[in-house]
PDB file of N, CA and C in Angstrom:
ATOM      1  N   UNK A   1      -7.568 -28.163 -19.901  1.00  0.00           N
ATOM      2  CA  UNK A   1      -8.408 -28.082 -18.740  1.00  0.00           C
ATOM      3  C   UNK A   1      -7.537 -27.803 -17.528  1.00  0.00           C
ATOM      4  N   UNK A   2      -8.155 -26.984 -16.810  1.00  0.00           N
ATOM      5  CA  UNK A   2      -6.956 -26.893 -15.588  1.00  0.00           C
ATOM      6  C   UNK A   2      -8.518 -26.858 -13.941  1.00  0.00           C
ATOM      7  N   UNK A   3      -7.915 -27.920 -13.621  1.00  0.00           N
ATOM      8  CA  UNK A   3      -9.000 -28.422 -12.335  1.00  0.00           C
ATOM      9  C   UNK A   3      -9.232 -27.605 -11.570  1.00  0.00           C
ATOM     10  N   UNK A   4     -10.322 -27.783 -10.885  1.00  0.00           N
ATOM     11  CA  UNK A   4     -10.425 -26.448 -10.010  1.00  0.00           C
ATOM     12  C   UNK A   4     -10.964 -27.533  -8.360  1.00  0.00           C
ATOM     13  N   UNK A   5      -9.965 -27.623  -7.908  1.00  0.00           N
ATOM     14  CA  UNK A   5      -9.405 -28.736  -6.869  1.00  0.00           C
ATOM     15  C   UNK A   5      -9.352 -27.402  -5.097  1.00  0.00           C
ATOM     16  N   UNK A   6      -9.795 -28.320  -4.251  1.00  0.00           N
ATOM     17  CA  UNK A   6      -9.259 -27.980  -2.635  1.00  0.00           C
ATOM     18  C   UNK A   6      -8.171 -27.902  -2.892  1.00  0.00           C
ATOM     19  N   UNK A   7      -7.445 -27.241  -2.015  1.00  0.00           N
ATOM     20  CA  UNK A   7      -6.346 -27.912  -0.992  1.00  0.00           C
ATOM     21  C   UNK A   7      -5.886 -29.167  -0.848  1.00  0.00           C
ATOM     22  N   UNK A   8      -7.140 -29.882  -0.102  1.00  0.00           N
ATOM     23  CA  UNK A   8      -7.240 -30.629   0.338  1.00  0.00           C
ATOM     24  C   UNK A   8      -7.077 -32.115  -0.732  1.00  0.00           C
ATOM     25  N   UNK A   9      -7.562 -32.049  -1.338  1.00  0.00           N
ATOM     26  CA  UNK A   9      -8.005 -32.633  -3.031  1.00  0.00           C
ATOM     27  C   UNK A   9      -6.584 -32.668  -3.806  1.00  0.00           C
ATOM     28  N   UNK A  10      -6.033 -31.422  -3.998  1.00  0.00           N
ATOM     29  CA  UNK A  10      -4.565 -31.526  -4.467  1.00  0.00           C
ATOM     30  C   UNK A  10      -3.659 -32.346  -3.504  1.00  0.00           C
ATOM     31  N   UNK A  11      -3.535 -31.686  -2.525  1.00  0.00           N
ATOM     32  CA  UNK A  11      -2.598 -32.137  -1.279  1.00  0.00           C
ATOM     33  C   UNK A  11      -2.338 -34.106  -1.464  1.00  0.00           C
ATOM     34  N   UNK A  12      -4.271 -34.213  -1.527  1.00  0.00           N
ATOM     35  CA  UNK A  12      -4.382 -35.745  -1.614  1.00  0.00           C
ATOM     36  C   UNK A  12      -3.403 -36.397  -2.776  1.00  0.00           C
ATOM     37  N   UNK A  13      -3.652 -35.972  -3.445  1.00  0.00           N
ATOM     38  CA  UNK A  13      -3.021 -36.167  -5.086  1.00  0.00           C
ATOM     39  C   UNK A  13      -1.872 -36.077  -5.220  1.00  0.00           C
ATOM     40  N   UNK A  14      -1.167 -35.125  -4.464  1.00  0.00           N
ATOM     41  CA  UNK A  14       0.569 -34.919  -4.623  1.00  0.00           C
ATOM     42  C   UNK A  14       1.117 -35.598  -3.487  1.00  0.00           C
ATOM     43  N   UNK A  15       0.465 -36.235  -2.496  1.00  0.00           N
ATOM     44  CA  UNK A  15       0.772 -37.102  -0.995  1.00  0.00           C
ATOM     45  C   UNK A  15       1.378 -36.227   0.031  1.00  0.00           C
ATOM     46  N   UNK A  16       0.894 -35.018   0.021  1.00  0.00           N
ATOM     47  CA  UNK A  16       1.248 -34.128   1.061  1.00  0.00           C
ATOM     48  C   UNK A  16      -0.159 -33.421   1.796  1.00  0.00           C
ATOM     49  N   UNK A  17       0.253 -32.839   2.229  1.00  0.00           N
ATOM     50  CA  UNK A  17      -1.563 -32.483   3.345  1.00  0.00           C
ATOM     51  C   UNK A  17      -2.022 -31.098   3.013  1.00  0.00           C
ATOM     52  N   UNK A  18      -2.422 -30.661   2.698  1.00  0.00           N
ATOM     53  CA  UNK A  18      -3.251 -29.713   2.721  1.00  0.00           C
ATOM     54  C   UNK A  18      -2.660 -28.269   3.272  1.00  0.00           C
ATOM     55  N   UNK A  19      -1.869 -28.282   4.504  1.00  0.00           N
ATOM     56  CA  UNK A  19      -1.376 -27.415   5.061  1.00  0.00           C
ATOM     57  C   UNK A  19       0.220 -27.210   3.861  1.00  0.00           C
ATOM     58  N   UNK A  20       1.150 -28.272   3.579  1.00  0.00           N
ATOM     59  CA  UNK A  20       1.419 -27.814   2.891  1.00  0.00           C
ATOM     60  C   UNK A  20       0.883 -27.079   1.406  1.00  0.00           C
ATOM     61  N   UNK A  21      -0.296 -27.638   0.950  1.00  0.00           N
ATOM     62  CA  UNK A  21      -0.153 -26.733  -0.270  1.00  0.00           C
ATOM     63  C   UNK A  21      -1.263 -25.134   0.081  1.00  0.00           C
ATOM     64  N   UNK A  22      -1.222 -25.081   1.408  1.00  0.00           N
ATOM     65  CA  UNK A  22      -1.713 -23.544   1.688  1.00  0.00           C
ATOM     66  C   UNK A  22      -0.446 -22.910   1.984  1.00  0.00           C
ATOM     67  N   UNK A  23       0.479 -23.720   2.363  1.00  0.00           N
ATOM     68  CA  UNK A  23       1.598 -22.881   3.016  1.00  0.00           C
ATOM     69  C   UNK A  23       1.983 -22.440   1.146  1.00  0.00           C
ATOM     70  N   UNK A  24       2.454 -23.471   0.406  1.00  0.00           N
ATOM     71  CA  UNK A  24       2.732 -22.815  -0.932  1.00  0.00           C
ATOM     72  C   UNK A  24       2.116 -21.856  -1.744  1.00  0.00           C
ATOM     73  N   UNK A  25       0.896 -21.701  -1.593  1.00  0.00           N
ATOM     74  CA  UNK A  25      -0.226 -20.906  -2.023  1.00  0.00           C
ATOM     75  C   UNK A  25       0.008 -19.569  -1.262  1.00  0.00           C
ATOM     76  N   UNK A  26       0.359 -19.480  -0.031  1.00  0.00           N
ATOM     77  CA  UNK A  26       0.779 -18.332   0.907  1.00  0.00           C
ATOM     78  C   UNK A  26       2.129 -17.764   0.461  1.00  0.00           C
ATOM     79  N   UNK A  27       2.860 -18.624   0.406  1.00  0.00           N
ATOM     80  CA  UNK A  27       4.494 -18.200   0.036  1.00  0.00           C
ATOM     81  C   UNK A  27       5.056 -18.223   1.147  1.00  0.00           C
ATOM     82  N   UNK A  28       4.763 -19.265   2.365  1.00  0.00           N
ATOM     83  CA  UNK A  28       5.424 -19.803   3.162  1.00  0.00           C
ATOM     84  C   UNK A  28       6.700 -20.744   3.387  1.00  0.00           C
ATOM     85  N   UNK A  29       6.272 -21.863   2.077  1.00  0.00           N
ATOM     86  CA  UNK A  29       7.223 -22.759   1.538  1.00  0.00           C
ATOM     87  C   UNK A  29       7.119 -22.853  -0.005  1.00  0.00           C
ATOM     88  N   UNK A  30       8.085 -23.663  -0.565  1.00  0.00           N
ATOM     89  CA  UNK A  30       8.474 -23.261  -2.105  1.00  0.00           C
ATOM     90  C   UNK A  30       8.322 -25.130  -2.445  1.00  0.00           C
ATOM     91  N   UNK A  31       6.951 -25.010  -3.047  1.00  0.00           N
ATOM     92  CA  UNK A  31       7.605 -26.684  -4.113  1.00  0.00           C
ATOM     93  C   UNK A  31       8.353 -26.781  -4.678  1.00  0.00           C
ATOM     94  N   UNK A  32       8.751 -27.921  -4.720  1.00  0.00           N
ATOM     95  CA  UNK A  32       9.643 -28.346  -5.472  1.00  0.00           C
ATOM     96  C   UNK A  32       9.722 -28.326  -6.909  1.00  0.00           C
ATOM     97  N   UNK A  33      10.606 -28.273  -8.458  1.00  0.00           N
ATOM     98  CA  UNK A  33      10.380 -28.150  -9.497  1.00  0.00           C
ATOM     99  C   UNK A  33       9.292 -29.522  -9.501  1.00  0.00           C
ATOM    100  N   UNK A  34       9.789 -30.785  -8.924  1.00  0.00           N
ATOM    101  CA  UNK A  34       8.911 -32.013  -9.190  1.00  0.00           C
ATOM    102  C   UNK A  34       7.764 -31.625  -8.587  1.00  0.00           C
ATOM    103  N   UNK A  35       7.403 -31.006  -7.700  1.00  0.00           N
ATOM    104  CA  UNK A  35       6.114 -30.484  -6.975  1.00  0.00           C
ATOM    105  C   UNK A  35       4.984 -30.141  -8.086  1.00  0.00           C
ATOM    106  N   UNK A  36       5.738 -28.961  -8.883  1.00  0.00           N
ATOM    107  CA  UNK A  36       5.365 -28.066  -9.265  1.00  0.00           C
ATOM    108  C   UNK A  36       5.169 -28.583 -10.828  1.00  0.00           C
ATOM    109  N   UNK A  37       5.554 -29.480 -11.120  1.00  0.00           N
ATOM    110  CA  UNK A  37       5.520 -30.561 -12.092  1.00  0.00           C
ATOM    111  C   UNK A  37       4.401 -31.160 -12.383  1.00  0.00           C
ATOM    112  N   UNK A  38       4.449 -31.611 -11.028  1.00  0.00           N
ATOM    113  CA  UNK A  38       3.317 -32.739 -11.038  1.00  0.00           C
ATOM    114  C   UNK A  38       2.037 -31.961 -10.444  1.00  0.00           C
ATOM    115  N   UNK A  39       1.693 -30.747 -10.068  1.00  0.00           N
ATOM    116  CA  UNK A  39       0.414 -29.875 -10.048  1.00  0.00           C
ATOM    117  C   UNK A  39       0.157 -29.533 -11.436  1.00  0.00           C
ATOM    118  N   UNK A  40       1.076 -28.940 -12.414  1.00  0.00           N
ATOM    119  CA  UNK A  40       0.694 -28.472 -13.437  1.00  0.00           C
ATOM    120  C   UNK A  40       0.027 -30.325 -14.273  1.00  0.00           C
ATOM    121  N   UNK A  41       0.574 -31.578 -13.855  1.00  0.00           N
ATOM    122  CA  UNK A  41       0.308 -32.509 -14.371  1.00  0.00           C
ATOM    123  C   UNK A  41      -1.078 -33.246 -14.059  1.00  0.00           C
ATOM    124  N   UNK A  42      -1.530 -33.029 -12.758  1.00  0.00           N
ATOM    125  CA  UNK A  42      -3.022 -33.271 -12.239  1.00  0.00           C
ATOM    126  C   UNK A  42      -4.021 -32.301 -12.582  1.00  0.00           C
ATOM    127  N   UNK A  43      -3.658 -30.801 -12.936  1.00  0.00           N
ATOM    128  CA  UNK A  43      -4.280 -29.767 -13.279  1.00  0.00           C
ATOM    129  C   UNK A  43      -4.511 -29.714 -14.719  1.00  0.00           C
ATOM    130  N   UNK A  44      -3.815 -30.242 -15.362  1.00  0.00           N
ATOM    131  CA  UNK A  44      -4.079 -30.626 -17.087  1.00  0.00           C
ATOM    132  C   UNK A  44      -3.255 -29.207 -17.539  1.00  0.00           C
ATOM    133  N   UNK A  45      -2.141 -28.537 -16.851  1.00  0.00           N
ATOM    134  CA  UNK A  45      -1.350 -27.815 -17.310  1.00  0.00           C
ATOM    135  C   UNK A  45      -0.761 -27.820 -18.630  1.00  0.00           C
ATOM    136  N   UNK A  46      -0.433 -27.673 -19.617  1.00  0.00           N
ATOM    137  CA  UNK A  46      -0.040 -28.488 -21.038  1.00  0.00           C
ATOM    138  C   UNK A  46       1.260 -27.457 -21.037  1.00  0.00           C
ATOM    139  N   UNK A  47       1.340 -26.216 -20.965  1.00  0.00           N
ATOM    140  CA  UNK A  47       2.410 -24.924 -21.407  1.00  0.00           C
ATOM    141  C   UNK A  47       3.698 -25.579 -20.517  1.00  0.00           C
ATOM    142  N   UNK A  48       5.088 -25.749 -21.480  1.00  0.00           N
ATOM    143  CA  UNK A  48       6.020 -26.039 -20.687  1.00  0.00           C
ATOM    144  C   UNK A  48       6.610 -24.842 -19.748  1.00  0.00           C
ATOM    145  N   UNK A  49       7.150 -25.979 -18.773  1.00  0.00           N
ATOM    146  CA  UNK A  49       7.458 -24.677 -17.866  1.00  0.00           C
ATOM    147  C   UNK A  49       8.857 -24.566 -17.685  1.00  0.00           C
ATOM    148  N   UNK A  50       9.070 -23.324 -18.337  1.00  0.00           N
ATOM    149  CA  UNK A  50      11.143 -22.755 -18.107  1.00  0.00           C
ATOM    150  C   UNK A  50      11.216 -21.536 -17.789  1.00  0.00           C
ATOM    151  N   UNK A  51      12.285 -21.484 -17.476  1.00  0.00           N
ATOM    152  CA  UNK A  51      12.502 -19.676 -17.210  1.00  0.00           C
ATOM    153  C   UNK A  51      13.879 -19.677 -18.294  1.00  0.00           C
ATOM    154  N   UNK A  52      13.840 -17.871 -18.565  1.00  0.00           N
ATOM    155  CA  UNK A  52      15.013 -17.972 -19.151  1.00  0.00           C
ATOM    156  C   UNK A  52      16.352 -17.742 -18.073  1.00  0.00           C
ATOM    157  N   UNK A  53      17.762 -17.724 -18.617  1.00  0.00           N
ATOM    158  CA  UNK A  53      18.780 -18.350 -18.245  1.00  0.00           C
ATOM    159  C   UNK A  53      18.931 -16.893 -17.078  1.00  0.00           C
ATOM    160  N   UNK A  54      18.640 -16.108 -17.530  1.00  0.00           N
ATOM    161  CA  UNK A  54      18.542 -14.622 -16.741  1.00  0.00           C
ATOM    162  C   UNK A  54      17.214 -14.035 -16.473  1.00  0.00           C
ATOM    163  N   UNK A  55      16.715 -13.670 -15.534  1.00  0.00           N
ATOM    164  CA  UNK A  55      15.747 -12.892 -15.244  1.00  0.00           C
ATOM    165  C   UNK A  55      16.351 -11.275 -16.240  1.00  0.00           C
ATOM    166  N   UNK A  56      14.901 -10.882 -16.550  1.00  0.00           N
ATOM    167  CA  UNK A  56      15.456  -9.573 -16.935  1.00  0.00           C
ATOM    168  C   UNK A  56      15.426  -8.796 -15.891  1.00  0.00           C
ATOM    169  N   UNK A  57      16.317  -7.273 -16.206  1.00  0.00           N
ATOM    170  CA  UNK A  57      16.599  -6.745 -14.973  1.00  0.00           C
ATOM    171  C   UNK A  57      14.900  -5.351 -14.945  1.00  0.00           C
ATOM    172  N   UNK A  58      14.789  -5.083 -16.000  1.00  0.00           N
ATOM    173  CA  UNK A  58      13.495  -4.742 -16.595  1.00  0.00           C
ATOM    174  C   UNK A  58      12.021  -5.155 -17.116  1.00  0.00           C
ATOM    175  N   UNK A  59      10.687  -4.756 -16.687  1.00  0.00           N
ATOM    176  CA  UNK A  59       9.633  -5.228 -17.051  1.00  0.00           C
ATOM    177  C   UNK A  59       9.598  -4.877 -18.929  1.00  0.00           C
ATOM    178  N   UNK A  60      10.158  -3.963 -19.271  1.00  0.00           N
ATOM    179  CA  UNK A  60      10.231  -3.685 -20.696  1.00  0.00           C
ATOM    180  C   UNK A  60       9.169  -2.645 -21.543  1.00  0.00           C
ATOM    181  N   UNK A  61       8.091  -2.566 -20.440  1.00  0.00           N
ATOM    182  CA  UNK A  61       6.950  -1.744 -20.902  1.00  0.00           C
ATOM    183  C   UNK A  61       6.612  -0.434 -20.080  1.00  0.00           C
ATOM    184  N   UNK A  62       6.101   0.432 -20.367  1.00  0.00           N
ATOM    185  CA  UNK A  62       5.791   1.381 -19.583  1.00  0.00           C
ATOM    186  C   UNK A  62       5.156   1.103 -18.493  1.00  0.00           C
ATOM    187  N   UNK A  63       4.400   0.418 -19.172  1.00  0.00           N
ATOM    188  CA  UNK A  63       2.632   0.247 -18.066  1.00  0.00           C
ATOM    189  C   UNK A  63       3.550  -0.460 -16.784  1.00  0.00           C
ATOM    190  N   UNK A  64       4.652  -1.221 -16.914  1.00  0.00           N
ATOM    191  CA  UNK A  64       5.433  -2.112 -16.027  1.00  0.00           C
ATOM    192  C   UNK A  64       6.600  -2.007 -15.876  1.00  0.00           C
ATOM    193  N   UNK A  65       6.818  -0.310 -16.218  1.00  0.00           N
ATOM    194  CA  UNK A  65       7.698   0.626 -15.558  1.00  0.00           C
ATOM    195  C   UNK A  65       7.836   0.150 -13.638  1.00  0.00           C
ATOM    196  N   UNK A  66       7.494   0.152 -13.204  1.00  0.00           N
ATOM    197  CA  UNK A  66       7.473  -0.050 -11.520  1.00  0.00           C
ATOM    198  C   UNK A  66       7.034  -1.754 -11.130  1.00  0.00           C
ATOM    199  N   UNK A  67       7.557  -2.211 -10.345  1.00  0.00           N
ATOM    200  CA  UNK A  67       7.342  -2.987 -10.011  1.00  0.00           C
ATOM    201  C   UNK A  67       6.136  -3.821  -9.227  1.00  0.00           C
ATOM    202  N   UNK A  68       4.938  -4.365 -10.154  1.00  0.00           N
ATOM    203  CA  UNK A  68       3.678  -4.468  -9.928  1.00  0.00           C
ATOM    204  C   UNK A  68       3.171  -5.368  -8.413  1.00  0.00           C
ATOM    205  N   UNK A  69       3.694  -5.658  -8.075  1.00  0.00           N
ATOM    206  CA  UNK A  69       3.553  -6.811  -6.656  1.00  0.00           C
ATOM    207  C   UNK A  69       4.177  -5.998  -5.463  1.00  0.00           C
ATOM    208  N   UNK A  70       3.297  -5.044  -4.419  1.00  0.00           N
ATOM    209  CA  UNK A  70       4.432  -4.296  -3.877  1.00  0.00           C
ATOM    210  C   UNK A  70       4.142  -5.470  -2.409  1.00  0.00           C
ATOM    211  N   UNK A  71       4.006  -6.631  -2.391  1.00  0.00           N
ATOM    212  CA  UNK A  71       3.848  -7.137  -1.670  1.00  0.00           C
ATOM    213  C   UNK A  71       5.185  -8.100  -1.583  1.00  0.00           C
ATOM    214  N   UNK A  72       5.680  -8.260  -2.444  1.00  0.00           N
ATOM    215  CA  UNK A  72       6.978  -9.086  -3.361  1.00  0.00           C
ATOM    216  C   UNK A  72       7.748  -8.077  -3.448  1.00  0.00           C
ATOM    217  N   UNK A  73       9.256  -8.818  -2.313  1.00  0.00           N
ATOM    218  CA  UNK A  73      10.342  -7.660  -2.988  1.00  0.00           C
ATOM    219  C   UNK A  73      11.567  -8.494  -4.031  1.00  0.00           C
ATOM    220  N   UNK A  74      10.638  -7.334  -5.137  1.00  0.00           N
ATOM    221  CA  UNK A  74      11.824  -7.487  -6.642  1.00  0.00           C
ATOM    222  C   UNK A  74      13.176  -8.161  -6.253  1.00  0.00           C
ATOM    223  N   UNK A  75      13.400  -7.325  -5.127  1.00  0.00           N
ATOM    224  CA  UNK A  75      15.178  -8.143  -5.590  1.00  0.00           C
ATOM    225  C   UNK A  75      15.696  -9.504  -5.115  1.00  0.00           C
ATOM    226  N   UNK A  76      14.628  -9.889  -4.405  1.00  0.00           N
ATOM    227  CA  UNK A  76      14.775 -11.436  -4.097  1.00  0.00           C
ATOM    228  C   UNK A  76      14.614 -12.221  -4.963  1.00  0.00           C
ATOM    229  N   UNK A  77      12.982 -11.871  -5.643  1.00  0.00           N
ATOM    230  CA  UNK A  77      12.415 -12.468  -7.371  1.00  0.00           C
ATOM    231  C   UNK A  77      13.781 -12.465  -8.558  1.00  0.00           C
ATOM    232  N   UNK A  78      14.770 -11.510  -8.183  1.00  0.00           N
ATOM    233  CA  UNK A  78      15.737 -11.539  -9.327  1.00  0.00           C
ATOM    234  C   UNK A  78      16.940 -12.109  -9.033  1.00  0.00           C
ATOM    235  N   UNK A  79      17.203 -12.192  -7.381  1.00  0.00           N
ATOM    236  CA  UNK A  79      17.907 -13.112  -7.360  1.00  0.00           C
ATOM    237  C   UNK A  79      18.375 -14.875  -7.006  1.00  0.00           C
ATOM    238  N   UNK A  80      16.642 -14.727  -7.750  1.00  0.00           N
ATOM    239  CA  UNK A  80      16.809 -16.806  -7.023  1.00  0.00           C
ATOM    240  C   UNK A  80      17.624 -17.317  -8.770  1.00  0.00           C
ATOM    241  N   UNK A  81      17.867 -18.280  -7.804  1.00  0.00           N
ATOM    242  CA  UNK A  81      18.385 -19.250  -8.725  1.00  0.00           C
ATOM    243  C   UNK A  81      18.182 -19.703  -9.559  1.00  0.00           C
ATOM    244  N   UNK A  82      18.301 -20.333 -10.562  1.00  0.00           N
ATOM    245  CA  UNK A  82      17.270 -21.045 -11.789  1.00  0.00           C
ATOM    246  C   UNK A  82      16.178 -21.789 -11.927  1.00  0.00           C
ATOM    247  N   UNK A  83      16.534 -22.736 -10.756  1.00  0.00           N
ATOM    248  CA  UNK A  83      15.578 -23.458  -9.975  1.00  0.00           C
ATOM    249  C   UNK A  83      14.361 -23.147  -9.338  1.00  0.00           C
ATOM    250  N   UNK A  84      14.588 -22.231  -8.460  1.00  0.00           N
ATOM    251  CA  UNK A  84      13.904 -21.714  -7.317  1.00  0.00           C
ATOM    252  C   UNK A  84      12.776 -20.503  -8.968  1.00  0.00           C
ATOM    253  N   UNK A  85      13.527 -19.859  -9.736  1.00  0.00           N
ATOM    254  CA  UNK A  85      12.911 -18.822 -10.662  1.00  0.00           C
ATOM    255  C   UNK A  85      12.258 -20.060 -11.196  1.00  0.00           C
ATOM    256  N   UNK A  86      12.504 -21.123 -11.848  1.00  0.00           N
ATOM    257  CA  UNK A  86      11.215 -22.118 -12.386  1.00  0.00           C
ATOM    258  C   UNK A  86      10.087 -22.137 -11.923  1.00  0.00           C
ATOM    259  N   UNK A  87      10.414 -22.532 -10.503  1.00  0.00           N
ATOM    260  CA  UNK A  87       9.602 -23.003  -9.322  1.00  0.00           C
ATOM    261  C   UNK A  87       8.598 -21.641  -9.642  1.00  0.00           C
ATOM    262  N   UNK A  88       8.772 -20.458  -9.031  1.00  0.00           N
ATOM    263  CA  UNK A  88       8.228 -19.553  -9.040  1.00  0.00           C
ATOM    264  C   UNK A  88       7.524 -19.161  -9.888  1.00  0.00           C
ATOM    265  N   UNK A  89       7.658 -19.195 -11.282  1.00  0.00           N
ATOM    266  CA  UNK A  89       7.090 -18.981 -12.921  1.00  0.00           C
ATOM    267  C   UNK A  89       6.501 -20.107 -12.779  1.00  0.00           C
ATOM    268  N   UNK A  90       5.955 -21.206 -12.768  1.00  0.00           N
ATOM    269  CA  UNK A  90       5.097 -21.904 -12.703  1.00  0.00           C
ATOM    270  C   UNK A  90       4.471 -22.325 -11.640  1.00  0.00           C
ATOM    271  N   UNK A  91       4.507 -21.820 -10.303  1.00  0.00           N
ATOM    272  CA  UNK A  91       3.528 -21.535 -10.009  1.00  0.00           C
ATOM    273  C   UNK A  91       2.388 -20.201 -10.083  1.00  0.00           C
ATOM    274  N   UNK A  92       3.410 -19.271 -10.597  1.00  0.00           N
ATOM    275  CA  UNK A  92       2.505 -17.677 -11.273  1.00  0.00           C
ATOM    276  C   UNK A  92       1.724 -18.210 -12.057  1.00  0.00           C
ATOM    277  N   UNK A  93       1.876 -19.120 -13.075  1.00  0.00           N
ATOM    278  CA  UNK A  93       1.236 -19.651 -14.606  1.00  0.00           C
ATOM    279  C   UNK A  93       0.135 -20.030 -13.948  1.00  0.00           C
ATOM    280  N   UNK A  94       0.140 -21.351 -12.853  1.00  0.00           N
ATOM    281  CA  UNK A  94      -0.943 -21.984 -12.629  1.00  0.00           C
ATOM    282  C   UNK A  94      -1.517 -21.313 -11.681  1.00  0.00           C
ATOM    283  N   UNK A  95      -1.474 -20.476 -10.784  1.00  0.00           N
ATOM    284  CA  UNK A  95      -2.324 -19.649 -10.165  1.00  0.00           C
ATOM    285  C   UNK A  95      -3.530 -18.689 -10.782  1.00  0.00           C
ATOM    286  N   UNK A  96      -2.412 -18.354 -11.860  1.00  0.00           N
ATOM    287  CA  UNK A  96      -3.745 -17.304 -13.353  1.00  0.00           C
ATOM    288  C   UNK A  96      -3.989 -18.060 -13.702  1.00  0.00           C
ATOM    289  N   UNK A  97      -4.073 -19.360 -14.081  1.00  0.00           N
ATOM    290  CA  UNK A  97      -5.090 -20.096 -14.788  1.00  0.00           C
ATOM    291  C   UNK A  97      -6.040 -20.431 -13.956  1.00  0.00           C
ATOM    292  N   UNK A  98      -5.469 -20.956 -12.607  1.00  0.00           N
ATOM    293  CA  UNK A  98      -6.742 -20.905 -11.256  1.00  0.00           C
ATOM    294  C   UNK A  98      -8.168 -20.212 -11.645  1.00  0.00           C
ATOM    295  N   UNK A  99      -7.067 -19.081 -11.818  1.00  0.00           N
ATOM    296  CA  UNK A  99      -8.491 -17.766 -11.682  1.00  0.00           C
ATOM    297  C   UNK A  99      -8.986 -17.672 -12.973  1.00  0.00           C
ATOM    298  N   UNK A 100      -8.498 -18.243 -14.386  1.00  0.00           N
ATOM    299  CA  UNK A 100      -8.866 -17.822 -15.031  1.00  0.00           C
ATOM    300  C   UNK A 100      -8.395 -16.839 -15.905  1.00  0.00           C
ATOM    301  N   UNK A 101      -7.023 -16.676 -16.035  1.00  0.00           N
ATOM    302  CA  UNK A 101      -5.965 -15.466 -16.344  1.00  0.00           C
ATOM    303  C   UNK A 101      -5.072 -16.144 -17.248  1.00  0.00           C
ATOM    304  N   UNK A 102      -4.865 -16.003 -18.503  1.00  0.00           N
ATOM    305  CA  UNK A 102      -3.781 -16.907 -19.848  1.00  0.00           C
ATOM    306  C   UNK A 102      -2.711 -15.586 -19.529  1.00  0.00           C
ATOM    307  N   UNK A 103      -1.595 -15.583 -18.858  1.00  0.00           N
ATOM    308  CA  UNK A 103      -0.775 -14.718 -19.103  1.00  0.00           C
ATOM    309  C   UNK A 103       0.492 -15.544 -19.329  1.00  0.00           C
ATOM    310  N   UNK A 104       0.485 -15.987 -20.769  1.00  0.00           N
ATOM    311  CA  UNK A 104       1.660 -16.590 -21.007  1.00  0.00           C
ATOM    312  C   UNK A 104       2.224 -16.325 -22.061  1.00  0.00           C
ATOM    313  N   UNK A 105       3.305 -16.224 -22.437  1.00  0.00           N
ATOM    314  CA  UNK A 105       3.474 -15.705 -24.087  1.00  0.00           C
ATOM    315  C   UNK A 105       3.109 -16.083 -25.340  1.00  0.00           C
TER     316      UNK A 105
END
């Protein structure tokens, strides 16, 4: 099950306000892995969340030949840290499940 919660409602739940979890939802500020932990844990998230040790430098497919987010620049996405790339991959996971989207392997 993955909740379908406010802002406001989460915010309550993780003890932060609301403005932060729009600012995270915006890509203003970055939760924390424990942040991001404990949303997938109130949301009934179950899929563990890792990245591998390297981002690939390639999408691998045609269709994802180019880089699909032209709102997102690639080379920042490839060069965060391990941490920060967790952070990021799980909140992608739980955003498509938001909506309704299994894009997981």
């Amino acid at each position: 099950m993955h909740a379908k919660l406010t802002q406001s409602q989460l915010g309550e739940r993780l003890g932060v306000s609301k403005g932060n979890v729009s600012a995270w939802e915006n890509g203003h500020h970055e939760a924390s892995v424990e942040q991001v932990n404990r949303i997938a844990e109130i949301t009934g998230y179950v899929e563990r969340l890792t990245v591998p040790a390297s981002l690939p430098s390639s999408a691998g497919t045609e269709m994802w030949a180019q880089w699909p987010f032209p709102q997102v620049d690639q080379n920042k996405v490839r060069q965060l840290d391990k941490e920060s790339a967790i952070s990021l991959q799980a909140a992608i996971l739980i955003a498509a499940a938001q909506v309704g989207l299994d894009i997981r392997k």
